[in-house]
PDB file of N, CA and C in Angstrom:
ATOM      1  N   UNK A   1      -5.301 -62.679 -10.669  1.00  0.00           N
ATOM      2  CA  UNK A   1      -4.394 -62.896  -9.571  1.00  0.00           C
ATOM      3  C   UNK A   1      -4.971 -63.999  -8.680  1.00  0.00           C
ATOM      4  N   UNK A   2      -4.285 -64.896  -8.345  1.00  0.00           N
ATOM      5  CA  UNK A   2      -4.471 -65.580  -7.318  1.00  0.00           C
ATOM      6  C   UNK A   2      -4.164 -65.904  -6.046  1.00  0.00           C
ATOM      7  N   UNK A   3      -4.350 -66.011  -5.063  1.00  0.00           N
ATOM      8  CA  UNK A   3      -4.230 -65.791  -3.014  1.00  0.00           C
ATOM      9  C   UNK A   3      -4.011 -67.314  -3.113  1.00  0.00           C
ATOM     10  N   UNK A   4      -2.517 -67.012  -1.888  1.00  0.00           N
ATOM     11  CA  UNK A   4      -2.456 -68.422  -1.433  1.00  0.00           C
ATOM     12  C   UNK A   4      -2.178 -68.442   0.215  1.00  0.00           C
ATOM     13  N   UNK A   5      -3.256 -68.582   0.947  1.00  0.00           N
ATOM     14  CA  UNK A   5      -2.921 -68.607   2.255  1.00  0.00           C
ATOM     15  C   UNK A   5      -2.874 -69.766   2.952  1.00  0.00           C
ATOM     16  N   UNK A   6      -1.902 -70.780   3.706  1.00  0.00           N
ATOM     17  CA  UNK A   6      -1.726 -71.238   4.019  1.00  0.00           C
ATOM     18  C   UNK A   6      -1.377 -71.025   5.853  1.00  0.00           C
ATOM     19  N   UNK A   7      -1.783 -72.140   6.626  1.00  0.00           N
ATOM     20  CA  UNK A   7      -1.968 -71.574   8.304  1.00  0.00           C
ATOM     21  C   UNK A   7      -1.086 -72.508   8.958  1.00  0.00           C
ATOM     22  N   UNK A   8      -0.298 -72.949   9.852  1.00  0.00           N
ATOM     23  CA  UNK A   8       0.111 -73.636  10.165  1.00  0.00           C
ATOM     24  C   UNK A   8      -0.398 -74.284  11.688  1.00  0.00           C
ATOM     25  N   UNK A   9       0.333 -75.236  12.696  1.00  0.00           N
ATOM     26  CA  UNK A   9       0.342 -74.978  13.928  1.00  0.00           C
ATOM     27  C   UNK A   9       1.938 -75.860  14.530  1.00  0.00           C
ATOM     28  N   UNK A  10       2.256 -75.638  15.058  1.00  0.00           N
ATOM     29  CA  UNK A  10       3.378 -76.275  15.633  1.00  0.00           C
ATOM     30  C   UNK A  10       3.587 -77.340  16.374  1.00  0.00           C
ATOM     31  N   UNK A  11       4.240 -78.213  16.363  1.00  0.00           N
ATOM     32  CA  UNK A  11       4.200 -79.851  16.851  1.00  0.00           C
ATOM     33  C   UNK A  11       4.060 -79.527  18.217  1.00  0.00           C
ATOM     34  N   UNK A  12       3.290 -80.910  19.051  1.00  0.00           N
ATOM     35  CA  UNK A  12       3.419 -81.135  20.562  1.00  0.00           C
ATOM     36  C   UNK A  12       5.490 -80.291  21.109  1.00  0.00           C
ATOM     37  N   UNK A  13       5.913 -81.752  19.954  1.00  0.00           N
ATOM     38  CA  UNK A  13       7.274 -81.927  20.347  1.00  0.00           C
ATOM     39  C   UNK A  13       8.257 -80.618  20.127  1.00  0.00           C
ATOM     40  N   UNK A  14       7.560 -79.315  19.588  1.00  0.00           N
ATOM     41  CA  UNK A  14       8.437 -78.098  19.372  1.00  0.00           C
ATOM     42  C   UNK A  14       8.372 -77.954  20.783  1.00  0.00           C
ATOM     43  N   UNK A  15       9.282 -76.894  21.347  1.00  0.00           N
ATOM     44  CA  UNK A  15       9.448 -76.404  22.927  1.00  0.00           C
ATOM     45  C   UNK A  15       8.684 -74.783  22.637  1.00  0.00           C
ATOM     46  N   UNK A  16       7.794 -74.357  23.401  1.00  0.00           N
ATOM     47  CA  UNK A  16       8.058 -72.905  23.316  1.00  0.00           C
ATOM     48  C   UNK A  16       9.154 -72.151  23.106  1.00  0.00           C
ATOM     49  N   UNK A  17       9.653 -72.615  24.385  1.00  0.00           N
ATOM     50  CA  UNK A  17      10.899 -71.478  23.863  1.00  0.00           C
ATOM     51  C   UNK A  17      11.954 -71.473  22.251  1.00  0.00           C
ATOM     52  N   UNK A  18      11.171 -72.695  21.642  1.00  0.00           N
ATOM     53  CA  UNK A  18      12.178 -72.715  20.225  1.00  0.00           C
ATOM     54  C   UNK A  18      11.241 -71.798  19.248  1.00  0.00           C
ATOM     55  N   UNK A  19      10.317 -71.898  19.200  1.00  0.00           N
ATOM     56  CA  UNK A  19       9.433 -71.223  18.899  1.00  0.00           C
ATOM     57  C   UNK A  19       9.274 -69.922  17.921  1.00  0.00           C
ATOM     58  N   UNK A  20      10.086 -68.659  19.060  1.00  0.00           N
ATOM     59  CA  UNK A  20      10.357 -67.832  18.213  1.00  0.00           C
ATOM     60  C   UNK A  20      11.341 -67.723  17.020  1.00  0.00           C
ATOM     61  N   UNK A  21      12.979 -68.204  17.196  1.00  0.00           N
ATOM     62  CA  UNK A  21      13.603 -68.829  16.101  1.00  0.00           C
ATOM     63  C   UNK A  21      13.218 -69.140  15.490  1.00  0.00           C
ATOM     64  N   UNK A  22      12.407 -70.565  15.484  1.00  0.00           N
ATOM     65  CA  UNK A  22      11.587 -71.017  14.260  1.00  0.00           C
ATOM     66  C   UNK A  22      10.812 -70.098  13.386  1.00  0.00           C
ATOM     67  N   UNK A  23      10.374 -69.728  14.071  1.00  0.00           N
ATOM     68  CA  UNK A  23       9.431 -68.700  12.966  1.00  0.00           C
ATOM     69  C   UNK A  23      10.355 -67.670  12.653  1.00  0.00           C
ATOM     70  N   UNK A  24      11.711 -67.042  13.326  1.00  0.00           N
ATOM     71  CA  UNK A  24      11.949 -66.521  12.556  1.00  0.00           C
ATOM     72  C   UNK A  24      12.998 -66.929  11.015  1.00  0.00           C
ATOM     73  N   UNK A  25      13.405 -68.395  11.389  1.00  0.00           N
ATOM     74  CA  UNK A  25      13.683 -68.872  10.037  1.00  0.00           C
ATOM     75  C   UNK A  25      12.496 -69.121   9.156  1.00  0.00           C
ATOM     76  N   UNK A  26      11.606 -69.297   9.587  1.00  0.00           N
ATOM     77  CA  UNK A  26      10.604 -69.366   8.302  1.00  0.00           C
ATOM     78  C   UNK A  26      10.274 -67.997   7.500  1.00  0.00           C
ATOM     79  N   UNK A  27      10.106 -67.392   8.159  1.00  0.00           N
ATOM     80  CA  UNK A  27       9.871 -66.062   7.836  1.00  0.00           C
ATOM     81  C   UNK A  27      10.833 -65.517   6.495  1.00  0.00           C
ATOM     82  N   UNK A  28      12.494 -65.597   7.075  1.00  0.00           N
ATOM     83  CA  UNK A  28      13.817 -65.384   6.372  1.00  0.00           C
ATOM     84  C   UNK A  28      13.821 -66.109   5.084  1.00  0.00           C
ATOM     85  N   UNK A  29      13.082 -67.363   5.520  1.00  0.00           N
ATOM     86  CA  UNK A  29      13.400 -68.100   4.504  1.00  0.00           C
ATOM     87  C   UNK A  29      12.074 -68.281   3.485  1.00  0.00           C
ATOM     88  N   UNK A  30      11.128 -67.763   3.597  1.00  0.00           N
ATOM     89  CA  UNK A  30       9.790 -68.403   2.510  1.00  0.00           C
ATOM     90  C   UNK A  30       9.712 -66.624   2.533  1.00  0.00           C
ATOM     91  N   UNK A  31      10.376 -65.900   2.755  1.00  0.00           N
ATOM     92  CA  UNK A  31      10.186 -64.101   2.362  1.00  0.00           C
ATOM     93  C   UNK A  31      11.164 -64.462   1.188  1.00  0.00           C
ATOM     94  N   UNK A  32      12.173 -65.177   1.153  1.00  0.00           N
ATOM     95  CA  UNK A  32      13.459 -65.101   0.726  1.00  0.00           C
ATOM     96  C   UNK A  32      13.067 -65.741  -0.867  1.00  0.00           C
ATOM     97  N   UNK A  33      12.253 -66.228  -1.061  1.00  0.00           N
ATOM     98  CA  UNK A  33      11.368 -66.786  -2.039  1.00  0.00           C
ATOM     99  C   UNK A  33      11.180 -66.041  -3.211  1.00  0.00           C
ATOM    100  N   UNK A  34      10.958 -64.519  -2.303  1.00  0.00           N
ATOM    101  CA  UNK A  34      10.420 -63.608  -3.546  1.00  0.00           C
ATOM    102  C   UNK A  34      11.217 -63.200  -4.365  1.00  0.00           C
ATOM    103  N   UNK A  35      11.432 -62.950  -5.811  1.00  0.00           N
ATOM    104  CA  UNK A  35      11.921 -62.646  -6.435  1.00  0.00           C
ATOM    105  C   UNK A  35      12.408 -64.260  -7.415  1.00  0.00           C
ATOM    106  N   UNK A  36      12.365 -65.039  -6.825  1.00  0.00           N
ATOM    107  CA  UNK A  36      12.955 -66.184  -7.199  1.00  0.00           C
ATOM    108  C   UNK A  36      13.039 -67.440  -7.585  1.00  0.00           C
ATOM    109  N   UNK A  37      11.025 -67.428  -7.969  1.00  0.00           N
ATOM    110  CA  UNK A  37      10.568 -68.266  -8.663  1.00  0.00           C
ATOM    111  C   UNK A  37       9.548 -67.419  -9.087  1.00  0.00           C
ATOM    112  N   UNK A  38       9.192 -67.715 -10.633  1.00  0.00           N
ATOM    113  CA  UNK A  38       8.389 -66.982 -11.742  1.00  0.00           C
ATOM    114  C   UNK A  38       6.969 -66.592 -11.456  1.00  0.00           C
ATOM    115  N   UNK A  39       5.956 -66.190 -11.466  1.00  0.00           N
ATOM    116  CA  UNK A  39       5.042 -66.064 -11.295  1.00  0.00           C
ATOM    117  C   UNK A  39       4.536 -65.938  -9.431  1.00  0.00           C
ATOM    118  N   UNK A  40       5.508 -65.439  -9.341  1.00  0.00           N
ATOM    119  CA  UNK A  40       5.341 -65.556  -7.637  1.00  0.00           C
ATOM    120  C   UNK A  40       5.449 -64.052  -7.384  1.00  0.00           C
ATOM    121  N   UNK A  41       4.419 -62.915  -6.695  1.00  0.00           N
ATOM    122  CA  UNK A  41       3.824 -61.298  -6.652  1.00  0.00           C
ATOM    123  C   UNK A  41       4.300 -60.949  -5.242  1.00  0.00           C
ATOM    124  N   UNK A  42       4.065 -62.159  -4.610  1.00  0.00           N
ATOM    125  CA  UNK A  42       4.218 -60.895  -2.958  1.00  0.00           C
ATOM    126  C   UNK A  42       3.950 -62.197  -2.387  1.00  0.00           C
ATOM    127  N   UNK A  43       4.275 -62.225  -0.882  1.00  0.00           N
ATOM    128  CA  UNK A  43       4.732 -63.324   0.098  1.00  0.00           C
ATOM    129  C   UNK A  43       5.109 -63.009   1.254  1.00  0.00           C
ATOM    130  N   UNK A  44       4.063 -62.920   2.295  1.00  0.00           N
ATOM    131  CA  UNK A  44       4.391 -62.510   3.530  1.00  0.00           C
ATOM    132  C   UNK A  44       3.782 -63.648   4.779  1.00  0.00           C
ATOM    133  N   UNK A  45       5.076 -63.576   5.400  1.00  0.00           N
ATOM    134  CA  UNK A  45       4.808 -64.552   6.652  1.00  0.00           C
ATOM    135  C   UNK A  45       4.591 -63.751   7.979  1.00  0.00           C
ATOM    136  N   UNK A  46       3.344 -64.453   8.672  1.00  0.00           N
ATOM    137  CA  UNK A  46       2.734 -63.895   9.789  1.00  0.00           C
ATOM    138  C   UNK A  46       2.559 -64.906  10.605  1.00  0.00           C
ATOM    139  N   UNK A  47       3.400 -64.122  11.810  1.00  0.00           N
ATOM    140  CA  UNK A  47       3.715 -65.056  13.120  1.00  0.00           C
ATOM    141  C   UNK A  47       3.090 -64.019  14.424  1.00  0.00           C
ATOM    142  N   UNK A  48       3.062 -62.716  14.237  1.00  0.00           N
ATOM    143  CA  UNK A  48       2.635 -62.177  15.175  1.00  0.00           C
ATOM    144  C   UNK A  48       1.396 -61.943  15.195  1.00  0.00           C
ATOM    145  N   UNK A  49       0.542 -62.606  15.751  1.00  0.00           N
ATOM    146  CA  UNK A  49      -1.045 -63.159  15.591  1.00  0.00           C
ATOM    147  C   UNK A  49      -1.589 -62.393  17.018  1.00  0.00           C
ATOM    148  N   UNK A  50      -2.935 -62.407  16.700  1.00  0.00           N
ATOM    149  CA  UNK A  50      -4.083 -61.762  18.222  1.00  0.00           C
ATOM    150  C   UNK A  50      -4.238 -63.774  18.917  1.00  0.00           C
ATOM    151  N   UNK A  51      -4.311 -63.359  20.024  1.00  0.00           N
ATOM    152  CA  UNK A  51      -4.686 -64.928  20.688  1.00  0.00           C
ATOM    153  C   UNK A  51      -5.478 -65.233  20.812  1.00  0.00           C
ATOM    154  N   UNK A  52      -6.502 -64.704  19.939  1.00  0.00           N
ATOM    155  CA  UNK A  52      -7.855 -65.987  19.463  1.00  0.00           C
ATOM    156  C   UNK A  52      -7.542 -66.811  18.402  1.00  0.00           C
ATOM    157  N   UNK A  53      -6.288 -66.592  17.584  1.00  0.00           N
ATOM    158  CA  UNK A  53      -5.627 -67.328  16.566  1.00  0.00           C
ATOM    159  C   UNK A  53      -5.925 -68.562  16.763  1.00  0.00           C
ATOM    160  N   UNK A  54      -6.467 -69.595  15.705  1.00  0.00           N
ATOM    161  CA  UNK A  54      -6.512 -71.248  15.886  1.00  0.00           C
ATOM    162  C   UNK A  54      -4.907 -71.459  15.606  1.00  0.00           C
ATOM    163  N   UNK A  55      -4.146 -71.061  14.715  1.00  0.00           N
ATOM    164  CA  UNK A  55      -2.681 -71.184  14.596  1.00  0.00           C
ATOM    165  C   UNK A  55      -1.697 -70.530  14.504  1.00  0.00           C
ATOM    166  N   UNK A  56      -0.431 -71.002  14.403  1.00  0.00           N
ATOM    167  CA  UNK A  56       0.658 -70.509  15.578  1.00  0.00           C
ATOM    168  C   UNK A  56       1.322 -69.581  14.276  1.00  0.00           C
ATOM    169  N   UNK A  57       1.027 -69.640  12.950  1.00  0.00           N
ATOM    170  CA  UNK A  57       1.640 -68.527  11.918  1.00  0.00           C
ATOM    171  C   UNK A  57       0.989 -68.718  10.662  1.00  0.00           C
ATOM    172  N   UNK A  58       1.298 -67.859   9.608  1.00  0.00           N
ATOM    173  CA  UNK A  58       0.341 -68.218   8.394  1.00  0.00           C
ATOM    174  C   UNK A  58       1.158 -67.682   7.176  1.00  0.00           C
ATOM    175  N   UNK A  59       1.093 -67.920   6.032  1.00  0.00           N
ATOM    176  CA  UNK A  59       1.717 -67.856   4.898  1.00  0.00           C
ATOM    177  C   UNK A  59       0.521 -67.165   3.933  1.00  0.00           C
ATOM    178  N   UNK A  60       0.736 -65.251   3.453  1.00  0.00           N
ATOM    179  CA  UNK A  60      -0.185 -64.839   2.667  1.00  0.00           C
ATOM    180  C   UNK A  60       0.918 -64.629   1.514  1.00  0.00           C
ATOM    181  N   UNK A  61       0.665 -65.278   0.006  1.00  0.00           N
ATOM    182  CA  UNK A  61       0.899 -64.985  -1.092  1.00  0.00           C
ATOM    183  C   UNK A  61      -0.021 -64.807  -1.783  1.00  0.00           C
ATOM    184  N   UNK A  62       0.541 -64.408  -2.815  1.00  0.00           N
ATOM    185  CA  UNK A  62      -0.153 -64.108  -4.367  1.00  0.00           C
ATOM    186  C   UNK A  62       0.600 -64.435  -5.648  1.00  0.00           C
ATOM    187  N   UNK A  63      -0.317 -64.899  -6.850  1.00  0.00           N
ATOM    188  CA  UNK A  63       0.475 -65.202  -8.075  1.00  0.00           C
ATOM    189  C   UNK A  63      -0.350 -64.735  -8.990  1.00  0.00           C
ATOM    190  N   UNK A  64       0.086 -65.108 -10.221  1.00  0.00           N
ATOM    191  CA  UNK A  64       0.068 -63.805 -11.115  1.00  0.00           C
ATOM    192  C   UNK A  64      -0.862 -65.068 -11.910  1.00  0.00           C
ATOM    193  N   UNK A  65      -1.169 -66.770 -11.675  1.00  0.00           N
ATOM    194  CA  UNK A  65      -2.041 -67.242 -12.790  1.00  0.00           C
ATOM    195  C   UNK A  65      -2.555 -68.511 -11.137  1.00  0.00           C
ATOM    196  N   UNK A  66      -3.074 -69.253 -11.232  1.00  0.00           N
ATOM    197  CA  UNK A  66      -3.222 -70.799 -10.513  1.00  0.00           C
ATOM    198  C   UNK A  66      -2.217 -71.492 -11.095  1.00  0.00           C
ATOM    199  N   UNK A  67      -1.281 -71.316 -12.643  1.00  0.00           N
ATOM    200  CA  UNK A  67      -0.817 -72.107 -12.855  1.00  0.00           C
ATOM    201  C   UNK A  67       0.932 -72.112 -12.288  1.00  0.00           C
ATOM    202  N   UNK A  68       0.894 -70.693 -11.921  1.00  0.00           N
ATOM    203  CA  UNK A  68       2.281 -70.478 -11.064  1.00  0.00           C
ATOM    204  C   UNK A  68       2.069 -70.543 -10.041  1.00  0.00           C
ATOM    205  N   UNK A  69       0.609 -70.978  -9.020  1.00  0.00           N
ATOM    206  CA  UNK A  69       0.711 -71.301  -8.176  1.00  0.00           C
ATOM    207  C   UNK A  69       1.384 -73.144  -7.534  1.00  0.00           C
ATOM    208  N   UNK A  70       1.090 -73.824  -8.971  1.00  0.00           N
ATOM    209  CA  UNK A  70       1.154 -75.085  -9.047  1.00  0.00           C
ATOM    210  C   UNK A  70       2.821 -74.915  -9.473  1.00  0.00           C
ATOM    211  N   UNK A  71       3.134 -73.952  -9.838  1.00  0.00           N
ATOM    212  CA  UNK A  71       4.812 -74.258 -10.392  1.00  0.00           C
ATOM    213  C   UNK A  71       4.965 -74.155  -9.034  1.00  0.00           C
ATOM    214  N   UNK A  72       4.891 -73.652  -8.411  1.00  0.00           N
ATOM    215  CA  UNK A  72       5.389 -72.943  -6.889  1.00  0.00           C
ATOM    216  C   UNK A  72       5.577 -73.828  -6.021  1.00  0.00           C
ATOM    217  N   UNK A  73       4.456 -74.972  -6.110  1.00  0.00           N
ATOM    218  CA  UNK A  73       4.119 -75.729  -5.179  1.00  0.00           C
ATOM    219  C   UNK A  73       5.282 -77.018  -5.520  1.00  0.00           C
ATOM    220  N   UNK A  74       5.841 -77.011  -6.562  1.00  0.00           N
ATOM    221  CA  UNK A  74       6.672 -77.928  -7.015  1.00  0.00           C
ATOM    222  C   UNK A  74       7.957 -77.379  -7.364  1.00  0.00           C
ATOM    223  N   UNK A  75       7.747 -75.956  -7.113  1.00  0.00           N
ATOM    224  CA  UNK A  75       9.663 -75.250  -7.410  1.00  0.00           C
ATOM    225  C   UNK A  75      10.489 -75.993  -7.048  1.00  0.00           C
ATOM    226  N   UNK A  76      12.017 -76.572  -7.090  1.00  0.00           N
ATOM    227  CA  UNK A  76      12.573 -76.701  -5.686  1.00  0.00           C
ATOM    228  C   UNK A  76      13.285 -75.839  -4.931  1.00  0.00           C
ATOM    229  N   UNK A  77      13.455 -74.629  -5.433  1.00  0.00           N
ATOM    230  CA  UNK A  77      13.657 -73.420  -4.228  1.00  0.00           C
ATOM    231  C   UNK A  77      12.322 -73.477  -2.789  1.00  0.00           C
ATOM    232  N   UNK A  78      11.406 -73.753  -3.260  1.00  0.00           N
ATOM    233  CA  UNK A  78       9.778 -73.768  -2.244  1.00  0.00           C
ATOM    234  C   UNK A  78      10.270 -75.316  -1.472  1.00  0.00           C
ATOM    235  N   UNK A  79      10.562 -76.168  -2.487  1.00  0.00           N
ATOM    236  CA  UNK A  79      10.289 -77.829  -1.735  1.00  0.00           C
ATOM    237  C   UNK A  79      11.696 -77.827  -0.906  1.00  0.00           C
ATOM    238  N   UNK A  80      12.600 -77.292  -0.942  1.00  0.00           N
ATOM    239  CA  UNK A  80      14.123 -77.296  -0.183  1.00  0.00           C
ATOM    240  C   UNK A  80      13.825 -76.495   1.003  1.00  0.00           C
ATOM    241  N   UNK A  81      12.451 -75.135   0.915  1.00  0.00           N
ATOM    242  CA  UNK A  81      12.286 -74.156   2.418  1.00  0.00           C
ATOM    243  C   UNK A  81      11.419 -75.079   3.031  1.00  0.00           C
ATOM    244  N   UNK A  82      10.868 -75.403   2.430  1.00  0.00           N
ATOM    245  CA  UNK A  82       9.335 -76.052   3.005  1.00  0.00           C
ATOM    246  C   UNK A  82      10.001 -77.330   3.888  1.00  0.00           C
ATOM    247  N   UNK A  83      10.899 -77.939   3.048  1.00  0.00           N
ATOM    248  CA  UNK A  83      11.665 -79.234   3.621  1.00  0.00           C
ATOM    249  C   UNK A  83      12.272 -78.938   4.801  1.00  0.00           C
ATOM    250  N   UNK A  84      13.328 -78.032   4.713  1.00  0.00           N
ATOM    251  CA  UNK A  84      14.115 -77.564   6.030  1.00  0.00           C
ATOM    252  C   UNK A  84      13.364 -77.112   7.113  1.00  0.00           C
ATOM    253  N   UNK A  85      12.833 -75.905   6.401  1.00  0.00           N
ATOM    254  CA  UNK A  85      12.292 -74.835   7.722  1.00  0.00           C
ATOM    255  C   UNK A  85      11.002 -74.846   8.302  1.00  0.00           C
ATOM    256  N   UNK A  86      10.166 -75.650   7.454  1.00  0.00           N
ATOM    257  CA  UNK A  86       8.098 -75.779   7.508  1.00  0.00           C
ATOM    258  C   UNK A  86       7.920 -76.762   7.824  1.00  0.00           C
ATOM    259  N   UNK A  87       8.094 -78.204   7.106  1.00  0.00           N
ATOM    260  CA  UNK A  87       7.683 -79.339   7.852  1.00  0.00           C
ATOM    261  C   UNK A  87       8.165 -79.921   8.372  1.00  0.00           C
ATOM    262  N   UNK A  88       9.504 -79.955   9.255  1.00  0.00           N
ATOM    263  CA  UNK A  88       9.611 -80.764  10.000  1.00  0.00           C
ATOM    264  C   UNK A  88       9.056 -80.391  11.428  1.00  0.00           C
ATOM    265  N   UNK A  89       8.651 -79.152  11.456  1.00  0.00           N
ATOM    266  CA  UNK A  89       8.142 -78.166  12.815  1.00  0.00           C
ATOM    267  C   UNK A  89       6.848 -78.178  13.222  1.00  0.00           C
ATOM    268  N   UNK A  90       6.232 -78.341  11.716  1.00  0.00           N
ATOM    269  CA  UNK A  90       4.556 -78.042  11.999  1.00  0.00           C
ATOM    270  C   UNK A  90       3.510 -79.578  11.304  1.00  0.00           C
ATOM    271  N   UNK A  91       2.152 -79.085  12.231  1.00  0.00           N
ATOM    272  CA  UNK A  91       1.488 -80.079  11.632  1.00  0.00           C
ATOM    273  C   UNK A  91      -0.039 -79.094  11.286  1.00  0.00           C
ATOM    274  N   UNK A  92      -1.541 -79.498  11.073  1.00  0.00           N
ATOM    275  CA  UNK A  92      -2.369 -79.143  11.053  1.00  0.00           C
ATOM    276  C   UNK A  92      -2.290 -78.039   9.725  1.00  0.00           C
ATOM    277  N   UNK A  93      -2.202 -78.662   9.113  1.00  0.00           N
ATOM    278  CA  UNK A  93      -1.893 -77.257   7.839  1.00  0.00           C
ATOM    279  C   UNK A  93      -3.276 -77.245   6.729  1.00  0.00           C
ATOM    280  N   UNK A  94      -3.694 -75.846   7.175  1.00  0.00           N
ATOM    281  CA  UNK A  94      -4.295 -75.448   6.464  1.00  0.00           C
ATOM    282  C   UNK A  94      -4.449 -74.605   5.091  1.00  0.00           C
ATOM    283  N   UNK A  95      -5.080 -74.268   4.132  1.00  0.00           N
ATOM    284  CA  UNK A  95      -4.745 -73.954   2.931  1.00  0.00           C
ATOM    285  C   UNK A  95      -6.097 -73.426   2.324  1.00  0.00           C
ATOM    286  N   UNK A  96      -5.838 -72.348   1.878  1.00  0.00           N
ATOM    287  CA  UNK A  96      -6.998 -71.708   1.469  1.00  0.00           C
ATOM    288  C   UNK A  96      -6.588 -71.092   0.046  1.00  0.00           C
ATOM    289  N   UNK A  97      -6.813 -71.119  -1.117  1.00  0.00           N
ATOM    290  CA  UNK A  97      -6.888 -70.323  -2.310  1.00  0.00           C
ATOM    291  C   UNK A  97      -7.921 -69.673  -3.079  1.00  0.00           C
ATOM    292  N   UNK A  98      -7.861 -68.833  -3.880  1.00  0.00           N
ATOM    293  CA  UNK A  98      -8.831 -68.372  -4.428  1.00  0.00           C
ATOM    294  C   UNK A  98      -8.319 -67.026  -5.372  1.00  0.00           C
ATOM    295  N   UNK A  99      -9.302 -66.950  -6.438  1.00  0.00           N
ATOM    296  CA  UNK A  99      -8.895 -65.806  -7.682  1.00  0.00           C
ATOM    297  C   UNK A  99      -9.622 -64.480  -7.673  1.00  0.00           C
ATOM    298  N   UNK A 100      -8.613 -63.745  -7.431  1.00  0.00           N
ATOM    299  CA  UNK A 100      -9.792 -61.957  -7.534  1.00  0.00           C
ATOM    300  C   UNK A 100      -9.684 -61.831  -8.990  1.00  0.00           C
TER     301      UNK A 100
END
């Protein structure tokens, strides 16, 4: 199995107050994921963080090889959420993987 955590932080130019919306379309929409590209186990988005957090939400998945992690990363169900709802909002993106 392989972990894919990814961290985000949110542009100067987002407003607070848009903030929560945003995350909750991301949420709707990269949860909405599951089931719906191959090799993709579980997928949970976390926005409600402790405030020592360095960033503003984070993306914990799992896949079933590294090599469905790389389909994933190139699905276009992933590149159409990621397009709409992830990058035009955020910058500083971090990314962490690794195999149990």
């Amino acid at each position: 199995m392989v972990k894919h955590i990814v961290m985000w932080r949110f542009k100067e130019s987002v407003n607070k107050e848009e903030q929560p919306a945003l995350k909750q379309d991301m949420k709707e929409h990269l949860e909405g994921l599951q089931g719906q590209i191959p090799g993709l186990l579980k997928l949970e988005f976390k926005a409600d963080l402790l405030s020592k957090s360095t960033h503003d939400m984070a993306l914990v998945s799992e896949f079933e090889s590294a090599k469905d992690l790389a389909n994933y990363s190139s699905h276009p169900k992933h590149v159409a959420v990621a397009d709409t709802y992830v990058r035009p909002f955020v910058y500083d993106r971090s990314c962490l993987d690794y195999e149990e």
